[in-house]
N, C-alpha and C. Protein backbone atom coordinates (compact mmCIF):
# COMPACT_ATOMS: atom_id res chain seq x y z
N UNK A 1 -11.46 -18.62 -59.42
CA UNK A 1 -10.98 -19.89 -59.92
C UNK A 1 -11.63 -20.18 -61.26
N UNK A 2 -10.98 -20.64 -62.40
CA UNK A 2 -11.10 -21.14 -63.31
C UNK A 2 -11.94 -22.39 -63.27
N UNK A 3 -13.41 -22.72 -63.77
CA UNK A 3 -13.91 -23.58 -63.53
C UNK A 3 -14.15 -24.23 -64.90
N UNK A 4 -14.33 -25.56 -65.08
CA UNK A 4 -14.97 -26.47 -66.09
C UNK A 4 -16.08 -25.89 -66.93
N UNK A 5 -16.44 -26.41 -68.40
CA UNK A 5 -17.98 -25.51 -68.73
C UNK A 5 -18.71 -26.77 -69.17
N UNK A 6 -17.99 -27.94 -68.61
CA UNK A 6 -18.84 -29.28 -69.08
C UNK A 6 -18.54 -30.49 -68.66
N UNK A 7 -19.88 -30.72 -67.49
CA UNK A 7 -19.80 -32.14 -67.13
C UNK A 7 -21.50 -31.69 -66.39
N UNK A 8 -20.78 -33.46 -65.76
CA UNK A 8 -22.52 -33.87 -65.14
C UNK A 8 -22.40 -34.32 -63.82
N UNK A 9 -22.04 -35.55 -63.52
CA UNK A 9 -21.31 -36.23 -61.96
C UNK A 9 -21.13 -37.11 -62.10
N UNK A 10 -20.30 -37.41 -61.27
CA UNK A 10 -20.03 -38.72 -60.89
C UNK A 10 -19.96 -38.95 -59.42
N UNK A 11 -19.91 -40.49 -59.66
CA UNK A 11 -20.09 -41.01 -57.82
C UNK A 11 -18.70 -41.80 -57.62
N UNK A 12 -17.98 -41.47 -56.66
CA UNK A 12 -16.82 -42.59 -56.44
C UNK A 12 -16.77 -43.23 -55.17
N UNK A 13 -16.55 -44.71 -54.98
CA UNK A 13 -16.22 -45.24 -53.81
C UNK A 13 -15.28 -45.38 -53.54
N UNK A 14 -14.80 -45.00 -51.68
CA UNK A 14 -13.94 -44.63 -51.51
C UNK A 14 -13.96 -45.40 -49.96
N UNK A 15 -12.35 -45.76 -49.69
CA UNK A 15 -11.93 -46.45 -48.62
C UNK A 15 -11.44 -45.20 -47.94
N UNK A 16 -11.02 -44.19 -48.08
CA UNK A 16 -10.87 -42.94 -47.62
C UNK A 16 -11.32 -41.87 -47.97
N UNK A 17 -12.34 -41.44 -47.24
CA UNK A 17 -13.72 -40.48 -47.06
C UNK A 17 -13.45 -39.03 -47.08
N UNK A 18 -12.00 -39.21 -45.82
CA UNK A 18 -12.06 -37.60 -45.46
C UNK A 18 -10.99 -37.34 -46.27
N UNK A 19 -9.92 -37.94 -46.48
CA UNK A 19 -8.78 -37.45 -47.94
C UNK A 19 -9.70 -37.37 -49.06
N UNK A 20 -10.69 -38.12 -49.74
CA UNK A 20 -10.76 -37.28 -50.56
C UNK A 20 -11.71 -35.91 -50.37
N UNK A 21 -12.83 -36.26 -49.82
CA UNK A 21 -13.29 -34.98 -49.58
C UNK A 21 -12.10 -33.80 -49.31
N UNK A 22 -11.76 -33.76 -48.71
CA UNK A 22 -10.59 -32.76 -48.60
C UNK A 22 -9.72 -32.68 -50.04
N UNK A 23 -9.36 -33.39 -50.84
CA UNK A 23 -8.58 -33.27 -52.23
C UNK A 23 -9.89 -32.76 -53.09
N UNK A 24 -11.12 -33.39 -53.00
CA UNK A 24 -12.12 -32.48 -53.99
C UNK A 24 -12.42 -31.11 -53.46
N UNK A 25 -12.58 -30.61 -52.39
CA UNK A 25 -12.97 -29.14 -51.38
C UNK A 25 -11.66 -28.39 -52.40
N UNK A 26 -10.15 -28.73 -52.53
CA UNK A 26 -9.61 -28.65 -52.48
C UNK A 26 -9.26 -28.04 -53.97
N UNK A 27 -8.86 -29.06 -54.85
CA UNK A 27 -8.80 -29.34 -56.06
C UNK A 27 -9.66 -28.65 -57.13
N UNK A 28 -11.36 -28.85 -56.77
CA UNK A 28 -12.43 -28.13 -57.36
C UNK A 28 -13.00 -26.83 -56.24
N UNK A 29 -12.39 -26.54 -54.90
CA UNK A 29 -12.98 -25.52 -54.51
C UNK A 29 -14.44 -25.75 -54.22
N UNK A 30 -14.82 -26.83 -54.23
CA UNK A 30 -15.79 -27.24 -54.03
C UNK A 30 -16.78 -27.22 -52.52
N UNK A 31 -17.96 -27.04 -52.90
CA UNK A 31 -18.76 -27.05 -51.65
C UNK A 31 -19.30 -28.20 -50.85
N UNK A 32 -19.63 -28.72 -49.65
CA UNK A 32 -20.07 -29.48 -49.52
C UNK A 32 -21.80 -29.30 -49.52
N UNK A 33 -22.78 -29.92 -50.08
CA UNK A 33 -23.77 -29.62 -49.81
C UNK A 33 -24.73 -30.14 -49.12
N UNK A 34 -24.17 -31.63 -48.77
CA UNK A 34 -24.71 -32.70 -48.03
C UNK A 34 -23.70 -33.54 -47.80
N UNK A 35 -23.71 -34.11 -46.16
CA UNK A 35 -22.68 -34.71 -45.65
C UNK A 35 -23.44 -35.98 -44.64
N UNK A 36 -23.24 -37.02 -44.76
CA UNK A 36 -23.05 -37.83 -43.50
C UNK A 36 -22.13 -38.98 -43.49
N UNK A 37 -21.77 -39.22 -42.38
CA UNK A 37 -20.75 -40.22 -41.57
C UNK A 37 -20.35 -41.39 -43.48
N UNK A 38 -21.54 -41.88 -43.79
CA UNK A 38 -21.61 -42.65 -45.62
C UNK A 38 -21.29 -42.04 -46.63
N UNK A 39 -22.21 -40.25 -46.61
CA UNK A 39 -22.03 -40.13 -48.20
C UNK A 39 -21.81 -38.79 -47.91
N UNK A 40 -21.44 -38.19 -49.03
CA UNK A 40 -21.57 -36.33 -49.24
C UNK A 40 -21.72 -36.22 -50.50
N UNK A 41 -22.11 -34.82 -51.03
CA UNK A 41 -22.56 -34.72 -52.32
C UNK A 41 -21.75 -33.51 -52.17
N UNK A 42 -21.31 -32.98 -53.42
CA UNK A 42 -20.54 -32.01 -53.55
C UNK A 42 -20.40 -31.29 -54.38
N UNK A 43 -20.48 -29.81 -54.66
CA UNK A 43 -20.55 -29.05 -56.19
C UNK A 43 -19.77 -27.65 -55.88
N UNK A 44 -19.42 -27.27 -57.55
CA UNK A 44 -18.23 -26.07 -57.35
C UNK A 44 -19.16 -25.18 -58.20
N UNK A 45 -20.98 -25.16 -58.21
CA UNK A 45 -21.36 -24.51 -59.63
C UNK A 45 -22.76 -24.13 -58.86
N UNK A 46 -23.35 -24.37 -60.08
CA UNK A 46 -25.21 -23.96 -59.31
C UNK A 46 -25.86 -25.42 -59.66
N UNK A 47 -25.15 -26.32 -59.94
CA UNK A 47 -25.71 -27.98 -59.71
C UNK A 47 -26.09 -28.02 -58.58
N UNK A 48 -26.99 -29.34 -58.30
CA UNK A 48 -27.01 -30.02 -57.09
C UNK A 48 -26.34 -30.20 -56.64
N UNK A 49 -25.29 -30.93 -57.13
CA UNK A 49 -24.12 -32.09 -56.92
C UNK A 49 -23.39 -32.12 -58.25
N UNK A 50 -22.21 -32.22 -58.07
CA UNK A 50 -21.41 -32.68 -59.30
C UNK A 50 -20.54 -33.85 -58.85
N UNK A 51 -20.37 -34.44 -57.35
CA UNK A 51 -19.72 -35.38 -57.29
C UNK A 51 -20.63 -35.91 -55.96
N UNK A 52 -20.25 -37.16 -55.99
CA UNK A 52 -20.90 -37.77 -54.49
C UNK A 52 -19.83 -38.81 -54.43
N UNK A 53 -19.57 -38.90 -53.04
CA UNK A 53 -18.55 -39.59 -52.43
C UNK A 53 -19.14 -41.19 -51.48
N UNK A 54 -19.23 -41.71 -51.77
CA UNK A 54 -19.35 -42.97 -51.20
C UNK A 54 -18.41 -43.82 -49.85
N UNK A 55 -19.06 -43.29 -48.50
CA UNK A 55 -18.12 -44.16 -47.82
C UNK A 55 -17.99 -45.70 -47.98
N UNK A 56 -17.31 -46.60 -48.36
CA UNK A 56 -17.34 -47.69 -48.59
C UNK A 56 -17.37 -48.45 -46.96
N UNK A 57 -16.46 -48.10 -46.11
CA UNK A 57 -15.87 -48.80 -44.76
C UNK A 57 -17.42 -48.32 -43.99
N UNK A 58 -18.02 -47.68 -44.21
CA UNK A 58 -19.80 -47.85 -43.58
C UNK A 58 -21.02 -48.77 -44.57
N UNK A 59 -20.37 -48.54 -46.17
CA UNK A 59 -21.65 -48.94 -46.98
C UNK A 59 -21.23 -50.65 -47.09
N UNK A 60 -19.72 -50.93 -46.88
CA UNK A 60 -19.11 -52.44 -47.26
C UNK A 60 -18.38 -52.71 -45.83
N UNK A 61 -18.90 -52.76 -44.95
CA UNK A 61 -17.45 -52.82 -43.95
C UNK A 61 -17.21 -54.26 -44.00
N UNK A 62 -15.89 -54.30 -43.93
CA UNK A 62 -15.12 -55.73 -43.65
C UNK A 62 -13.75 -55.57 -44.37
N UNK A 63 -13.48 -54.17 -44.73
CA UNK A 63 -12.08 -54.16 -45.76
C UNK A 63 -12.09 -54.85 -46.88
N UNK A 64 -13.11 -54.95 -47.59
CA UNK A 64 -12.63 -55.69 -48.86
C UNK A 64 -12.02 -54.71 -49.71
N UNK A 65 -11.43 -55.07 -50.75
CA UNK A 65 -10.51 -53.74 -51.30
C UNK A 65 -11.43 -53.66 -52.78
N UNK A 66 -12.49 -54.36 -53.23
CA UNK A 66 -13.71 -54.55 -54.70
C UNK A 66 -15.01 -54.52 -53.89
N UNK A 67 -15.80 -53.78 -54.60
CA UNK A 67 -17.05 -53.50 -54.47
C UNK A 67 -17.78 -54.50 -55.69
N UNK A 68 -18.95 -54.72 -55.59
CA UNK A 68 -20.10 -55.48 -56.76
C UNK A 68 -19.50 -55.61 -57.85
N UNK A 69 -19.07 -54.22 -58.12
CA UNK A 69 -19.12 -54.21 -60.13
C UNK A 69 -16.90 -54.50 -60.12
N UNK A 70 -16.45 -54.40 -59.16
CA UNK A 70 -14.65 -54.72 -59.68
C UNK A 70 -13.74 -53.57 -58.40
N UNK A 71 -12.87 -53.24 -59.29
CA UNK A 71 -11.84 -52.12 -58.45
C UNK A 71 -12.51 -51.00 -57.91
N UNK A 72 -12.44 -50.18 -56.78
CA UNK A 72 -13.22 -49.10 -56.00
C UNK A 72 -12.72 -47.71 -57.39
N UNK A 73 -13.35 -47.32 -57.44
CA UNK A 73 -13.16 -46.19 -58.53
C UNK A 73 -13.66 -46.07 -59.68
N UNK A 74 -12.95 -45.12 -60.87
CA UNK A 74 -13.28 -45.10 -62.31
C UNK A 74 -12.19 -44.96 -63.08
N UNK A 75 -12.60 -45.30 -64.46
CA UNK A 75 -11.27 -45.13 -65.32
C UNK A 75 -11.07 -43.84 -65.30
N UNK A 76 -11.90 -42.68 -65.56
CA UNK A 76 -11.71 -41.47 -65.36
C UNK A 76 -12.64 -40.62 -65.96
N UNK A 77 -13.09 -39.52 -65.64
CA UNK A 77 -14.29 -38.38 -66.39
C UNK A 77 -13.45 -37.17 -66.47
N UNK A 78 -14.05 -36.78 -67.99
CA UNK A 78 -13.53 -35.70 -68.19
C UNK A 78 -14.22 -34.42 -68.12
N UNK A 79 -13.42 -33.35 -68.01
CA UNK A 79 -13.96 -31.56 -67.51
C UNK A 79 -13.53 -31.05 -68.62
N UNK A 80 -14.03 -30.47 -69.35
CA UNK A 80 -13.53 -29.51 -70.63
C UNK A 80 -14.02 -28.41 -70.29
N UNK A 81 -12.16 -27.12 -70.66
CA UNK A 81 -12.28 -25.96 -70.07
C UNK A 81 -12.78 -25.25 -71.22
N UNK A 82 -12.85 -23.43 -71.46
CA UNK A 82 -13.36 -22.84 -72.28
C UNK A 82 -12.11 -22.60 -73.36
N UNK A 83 -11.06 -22.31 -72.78
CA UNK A 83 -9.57 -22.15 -73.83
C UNK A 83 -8.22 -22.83 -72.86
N UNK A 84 -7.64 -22.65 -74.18
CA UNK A 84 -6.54 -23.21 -73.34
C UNK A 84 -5.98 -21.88 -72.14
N UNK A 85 -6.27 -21.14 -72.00
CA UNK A 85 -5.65 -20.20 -70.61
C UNK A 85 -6.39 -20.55 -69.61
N UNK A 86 -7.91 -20.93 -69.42
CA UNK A 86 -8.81 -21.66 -68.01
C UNK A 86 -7.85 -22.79 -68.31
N UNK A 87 -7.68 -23.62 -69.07
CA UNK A 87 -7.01 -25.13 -68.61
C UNK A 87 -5.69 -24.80 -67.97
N UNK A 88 -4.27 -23.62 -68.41
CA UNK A 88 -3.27 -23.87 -67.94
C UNK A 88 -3.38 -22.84 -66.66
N UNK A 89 -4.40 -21.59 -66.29
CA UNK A 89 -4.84 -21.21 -65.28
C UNK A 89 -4.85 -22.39 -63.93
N UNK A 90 -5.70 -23.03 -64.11
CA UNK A 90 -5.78 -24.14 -63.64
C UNK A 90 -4.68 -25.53 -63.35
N UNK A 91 -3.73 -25.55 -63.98
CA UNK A 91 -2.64 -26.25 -63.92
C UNK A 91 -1.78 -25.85 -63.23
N UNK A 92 -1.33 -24.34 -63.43
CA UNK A 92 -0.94 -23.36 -62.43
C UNK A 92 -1.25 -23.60 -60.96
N UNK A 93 -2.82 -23.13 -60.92
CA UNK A 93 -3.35 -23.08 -59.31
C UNK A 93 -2.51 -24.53 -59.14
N UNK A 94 -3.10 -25.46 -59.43
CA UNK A 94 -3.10 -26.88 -58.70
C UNK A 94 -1.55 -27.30 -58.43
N UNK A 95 -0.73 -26.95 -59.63
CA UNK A 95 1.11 -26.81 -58.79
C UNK A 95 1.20 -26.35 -57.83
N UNK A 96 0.43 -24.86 -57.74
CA UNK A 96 1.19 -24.11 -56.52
C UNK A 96 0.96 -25.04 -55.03
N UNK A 97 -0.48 -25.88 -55.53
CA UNK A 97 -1.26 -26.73 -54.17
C UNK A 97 -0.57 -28.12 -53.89
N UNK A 98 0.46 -28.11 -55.20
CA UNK A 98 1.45 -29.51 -54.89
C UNK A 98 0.88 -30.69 -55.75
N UNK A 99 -0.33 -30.16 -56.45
CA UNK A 99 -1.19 -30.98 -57.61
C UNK A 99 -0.81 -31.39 -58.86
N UNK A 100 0.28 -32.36 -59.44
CA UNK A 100 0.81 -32.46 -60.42
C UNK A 100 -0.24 -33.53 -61.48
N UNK A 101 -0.20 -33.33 -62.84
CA UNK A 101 -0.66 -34.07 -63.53
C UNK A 101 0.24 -35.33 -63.66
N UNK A 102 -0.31 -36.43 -64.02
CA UNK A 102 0.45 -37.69 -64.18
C UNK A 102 0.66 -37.92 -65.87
N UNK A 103 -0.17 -37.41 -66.72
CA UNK A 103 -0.08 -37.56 -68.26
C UNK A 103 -0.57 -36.32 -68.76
N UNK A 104 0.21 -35.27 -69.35
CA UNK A 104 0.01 -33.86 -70.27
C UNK A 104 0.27 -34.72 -71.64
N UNK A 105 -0.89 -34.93 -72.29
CA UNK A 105 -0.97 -35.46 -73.50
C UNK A 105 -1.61 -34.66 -74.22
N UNK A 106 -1.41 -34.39 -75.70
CA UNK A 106 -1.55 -33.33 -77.00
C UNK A 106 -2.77 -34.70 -77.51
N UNK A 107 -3.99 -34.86 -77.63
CA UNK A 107 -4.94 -35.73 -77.97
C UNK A 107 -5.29 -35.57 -79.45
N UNK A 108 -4.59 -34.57 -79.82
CA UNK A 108 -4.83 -33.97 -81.39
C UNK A 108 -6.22 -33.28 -81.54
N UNK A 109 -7.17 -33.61 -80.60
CA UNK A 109 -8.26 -33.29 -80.86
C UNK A 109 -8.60 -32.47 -79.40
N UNK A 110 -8.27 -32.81 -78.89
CA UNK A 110 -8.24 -31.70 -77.48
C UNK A 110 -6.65 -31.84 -76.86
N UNK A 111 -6.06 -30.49 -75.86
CA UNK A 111 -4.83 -30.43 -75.15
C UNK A 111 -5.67 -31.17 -73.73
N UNK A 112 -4.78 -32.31 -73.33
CA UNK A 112 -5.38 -33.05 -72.01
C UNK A 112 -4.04 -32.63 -70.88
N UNK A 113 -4.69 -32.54 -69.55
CA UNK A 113 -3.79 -32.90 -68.82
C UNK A 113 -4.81 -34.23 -67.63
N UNK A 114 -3.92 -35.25 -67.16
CA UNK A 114 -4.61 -36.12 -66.40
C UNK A 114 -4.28 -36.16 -64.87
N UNK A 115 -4.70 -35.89 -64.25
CA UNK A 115 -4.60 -36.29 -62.67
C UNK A 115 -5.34 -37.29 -62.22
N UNK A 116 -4.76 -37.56 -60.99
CA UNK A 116 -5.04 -38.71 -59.91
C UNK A 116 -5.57 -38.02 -58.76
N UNK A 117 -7.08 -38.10 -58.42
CA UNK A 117 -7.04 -37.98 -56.75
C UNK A 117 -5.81 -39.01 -55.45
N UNK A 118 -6.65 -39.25 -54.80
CA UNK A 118 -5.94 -39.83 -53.60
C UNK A 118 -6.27 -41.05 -53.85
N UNK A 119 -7.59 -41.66 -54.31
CA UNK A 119 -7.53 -42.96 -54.33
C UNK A 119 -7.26 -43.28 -55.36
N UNK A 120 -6.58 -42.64 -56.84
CA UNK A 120 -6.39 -42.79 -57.80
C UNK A 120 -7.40 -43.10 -58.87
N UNK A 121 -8.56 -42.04 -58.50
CA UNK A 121 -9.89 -42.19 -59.71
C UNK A 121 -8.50 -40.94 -60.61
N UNK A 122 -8.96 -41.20 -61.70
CA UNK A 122 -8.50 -40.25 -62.66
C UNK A 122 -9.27 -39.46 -63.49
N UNK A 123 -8.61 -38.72 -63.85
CA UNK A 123 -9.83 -37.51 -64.74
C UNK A 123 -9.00 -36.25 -65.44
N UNK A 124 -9.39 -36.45 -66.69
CA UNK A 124 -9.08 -35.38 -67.68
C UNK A 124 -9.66 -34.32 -67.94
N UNK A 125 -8.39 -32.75 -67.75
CA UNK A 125 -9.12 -31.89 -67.52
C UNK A 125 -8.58 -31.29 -69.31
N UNK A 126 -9.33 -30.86 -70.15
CA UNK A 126 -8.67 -30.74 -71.54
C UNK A 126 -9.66 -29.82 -72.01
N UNK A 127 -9.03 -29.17 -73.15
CA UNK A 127 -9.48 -28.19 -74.14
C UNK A 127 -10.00 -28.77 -75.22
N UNK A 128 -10.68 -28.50 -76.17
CA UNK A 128 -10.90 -28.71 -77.11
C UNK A 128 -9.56 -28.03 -78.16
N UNK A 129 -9.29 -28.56 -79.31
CA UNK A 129 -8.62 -27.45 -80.51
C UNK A 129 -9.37 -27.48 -81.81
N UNK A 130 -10.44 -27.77 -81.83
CA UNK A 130 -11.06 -27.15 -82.88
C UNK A 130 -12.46 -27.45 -82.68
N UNK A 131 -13.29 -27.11 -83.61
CA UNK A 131 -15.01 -27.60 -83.58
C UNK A 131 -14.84 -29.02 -83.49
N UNK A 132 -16.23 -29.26 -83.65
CA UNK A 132 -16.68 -30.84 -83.07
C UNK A 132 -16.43 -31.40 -85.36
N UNK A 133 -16.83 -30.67 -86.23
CA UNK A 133 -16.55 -30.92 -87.77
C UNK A 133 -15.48 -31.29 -87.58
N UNK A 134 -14.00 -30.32 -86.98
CA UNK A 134 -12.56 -30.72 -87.60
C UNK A 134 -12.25 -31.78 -86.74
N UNK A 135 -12.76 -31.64 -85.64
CA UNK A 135 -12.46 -33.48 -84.34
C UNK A 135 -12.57 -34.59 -85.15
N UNK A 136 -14.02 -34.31 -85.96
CA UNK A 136 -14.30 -35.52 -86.27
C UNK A 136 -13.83 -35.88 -88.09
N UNK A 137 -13.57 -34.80 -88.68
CA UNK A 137 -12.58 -35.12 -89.94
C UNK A 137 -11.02 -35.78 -89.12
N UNK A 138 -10.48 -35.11 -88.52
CA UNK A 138 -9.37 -35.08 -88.31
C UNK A 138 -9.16 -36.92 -87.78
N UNK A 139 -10.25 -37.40 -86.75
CA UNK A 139 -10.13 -38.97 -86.64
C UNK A 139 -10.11 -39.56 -87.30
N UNK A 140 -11.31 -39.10 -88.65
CA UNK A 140 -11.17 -39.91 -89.87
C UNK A 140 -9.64 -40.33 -90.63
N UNK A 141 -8.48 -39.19 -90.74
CA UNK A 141 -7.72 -39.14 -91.35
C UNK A 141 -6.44 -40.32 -90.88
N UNK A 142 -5.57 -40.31 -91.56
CA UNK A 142 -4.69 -41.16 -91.59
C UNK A 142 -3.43 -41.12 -90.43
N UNK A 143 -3.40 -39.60 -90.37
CA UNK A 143 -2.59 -39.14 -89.57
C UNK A 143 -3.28 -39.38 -87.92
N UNK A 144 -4.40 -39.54 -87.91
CA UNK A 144 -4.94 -39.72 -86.41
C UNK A 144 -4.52 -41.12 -86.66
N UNK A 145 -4.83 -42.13 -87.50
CA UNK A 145 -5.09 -43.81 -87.14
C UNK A 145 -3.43 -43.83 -87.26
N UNK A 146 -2.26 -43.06 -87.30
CA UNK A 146 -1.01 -42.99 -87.12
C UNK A 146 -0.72 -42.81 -85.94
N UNK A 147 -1.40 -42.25 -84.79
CA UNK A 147 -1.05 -41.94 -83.38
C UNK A 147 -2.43 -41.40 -83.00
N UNK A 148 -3.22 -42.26 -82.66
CA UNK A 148 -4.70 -42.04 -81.94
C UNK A 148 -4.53 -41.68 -80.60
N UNK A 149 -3.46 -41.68 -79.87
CA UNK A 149 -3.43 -41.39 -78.46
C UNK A 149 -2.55 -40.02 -78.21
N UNK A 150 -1.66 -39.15 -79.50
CA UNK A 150 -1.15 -38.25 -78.89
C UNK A 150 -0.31 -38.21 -78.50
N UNK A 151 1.02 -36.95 -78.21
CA UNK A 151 1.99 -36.47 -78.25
C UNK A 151 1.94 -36.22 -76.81
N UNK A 152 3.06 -36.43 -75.93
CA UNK A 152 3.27 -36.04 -74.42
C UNK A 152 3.87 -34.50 -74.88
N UNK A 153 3.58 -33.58 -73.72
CA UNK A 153 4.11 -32.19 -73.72
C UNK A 153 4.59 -32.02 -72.39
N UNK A 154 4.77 -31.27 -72.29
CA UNK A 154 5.82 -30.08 -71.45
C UNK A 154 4.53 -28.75 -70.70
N UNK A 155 4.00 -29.01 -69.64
CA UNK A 155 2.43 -28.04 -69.26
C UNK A 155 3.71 -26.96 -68.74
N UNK A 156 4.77 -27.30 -68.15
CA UNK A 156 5.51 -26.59 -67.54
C UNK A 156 5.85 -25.07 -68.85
N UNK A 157 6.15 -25.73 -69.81
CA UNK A 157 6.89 -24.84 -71.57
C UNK A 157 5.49 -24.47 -71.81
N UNK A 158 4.77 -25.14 -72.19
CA UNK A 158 3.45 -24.68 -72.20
C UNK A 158 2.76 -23.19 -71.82
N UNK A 159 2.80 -23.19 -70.39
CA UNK A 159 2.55 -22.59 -69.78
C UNK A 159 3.15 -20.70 -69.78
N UNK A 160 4.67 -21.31 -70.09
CA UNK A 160 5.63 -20.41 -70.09
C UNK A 160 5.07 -19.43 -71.42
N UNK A 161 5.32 -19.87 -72.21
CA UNK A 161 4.12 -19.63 -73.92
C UNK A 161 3.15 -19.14 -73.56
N UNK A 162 2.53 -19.39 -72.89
CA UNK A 162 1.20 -18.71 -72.62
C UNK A 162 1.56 -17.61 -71.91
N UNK A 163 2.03 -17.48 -70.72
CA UNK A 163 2.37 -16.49 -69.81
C UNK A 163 3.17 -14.83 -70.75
N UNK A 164 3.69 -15.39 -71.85
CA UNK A 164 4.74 -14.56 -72.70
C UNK A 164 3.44 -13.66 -73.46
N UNK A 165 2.54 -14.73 -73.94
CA UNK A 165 1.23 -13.96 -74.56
C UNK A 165 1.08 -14.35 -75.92
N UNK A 166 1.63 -15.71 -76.03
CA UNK A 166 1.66 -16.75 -77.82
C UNK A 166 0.23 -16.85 -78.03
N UNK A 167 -0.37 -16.94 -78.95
CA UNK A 167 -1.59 -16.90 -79.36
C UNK A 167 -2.12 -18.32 -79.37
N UNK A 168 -3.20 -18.12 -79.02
CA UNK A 168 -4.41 -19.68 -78.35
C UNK A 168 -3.70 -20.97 -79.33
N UNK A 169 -4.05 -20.36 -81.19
CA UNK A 169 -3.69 -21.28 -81.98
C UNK A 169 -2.71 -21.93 -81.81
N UNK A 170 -1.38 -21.42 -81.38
CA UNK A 170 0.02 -22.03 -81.41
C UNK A 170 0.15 -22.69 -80.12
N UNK A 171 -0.62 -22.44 -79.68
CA UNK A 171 -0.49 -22.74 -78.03
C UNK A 171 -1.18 -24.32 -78.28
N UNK A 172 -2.42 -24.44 -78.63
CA UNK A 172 -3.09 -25.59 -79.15
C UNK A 172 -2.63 -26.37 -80.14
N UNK A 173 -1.43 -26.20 -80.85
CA UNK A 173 -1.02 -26.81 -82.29
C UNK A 173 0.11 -27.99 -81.65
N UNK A 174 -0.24 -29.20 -82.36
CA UNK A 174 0.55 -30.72 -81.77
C UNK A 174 2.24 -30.78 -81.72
N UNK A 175 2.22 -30.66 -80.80
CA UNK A 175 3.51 -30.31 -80.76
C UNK A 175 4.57 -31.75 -81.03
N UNK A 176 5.89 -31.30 -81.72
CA UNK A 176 6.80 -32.80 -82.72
C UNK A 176 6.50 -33.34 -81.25
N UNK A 177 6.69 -34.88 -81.72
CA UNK A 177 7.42 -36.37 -80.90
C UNK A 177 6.52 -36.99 -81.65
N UNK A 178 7.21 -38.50 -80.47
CA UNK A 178 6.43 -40.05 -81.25
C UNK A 178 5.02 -39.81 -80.31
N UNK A 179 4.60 -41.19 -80.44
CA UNK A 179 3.26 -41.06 -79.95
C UNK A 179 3.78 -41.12 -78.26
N UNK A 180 2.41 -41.02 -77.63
CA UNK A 180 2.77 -40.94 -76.41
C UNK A 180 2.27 -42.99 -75.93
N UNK A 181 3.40 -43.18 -74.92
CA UNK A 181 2.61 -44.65 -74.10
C UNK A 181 1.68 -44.19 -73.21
N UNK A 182 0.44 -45.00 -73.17
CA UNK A 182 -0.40 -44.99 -72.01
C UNK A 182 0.08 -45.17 -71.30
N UNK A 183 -0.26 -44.07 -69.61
CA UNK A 183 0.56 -44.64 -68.36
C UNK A 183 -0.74 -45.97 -67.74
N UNK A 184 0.17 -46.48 -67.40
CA UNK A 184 -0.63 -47.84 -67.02
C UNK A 184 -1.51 -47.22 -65.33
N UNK A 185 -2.39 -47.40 -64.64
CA UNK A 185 -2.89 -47.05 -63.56
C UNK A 185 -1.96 -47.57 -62.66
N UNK A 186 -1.42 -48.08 -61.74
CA UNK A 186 -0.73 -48.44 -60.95
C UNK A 186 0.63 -47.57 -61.33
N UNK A 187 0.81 -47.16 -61.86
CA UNK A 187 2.51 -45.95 -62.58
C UNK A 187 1.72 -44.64 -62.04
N UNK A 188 0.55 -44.30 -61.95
CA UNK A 188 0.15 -42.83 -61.59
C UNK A 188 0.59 -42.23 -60.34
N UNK A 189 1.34 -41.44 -59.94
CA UNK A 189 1.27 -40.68 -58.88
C UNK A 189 1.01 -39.51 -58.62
């Protein structure tokens, strides 16, 4: 399996424990490394942990649907792969598992695709397309403050391109349209 080459963890609370554990085992191939009835910690690497799962219905019981700080979840963390073939490798596996992205957005500065677990934490799994110099010229420029959010694509055409044997560059290069709309969280499936 095609794995991530950069992150750290995160913790999510969750009203359903064993769906997601089962969508992360799943999704990241992931191990469990510590489990009880409340919490598990979980990693796909030589970390400790790269995720920990929070039972909420043991740590909050009474069904409230907000924890302390607002909504149970996160806006989303991102995994950056090594090229774009680990990212559409990976897009691949997770179709065949019935795992669709909700937003394949061209970020100009990295190729993103976004998924939803089960409780709808989200998280971007994306490439970089150039050094961290041209990222950060390229925001400067006019043409980013023209569409700061990026071009929707096609992972499906994408993919196909890749599979044929198109070269990384063209594969990574912004492909025409208007900008893309943010999908609003409640639109994710």
């Amino acid at each position: 399996m095609v794995k991530p080459v950069k992150f750290a963890h995160v913790v999510y609370m969750t009203r359903r424990f064993d769906e997601m554990l089962a969508w992360y085992r799943n999704v990241f191939e992931a191990e469990v490394v510590y489990e009880n009835p409340a919490l598990a910690f979980l990693t796909y690497d030589d970390e400790h942990h790269r995720f920990a799962i929070a039972n909420l219905d043991l740590l909050k019981p009474g069904g409230q649907s907000r924890d302390d700080r607002g909504e149970i979840g996160v806006n989303h963390v991102a995994y950056t792969y090594r090229n774009v073939g680990d990212l559409l490798d990976t897009y691949a596996r997770l179709k065949r598992a019935g795992i669709r992205p909700y937003w394949p957005v061209h970020h100009q500065t990295t190729l993103s695709l976004y998924y939803a677990d089960p409780d709808g934490n989200r998280m971007e799994f994306q490439v970089d397309c150039g050094t961290v110099a041209e990222a950060t010229a390229l925001m400067k420029s006019d043409g980013f403050a023209a569409n700061p959010v990026g071009v929707m694509y096609d992972p499906d055409a994408l993919l196909a391109r890749f599979e044929a044997g198109e070269a990384d560059e063209t594969l990574l290069a912004v492909p025409p349209g208007p900008p893309s709309p943010i999908p609003a969280a409640h639109g994710m499936t």
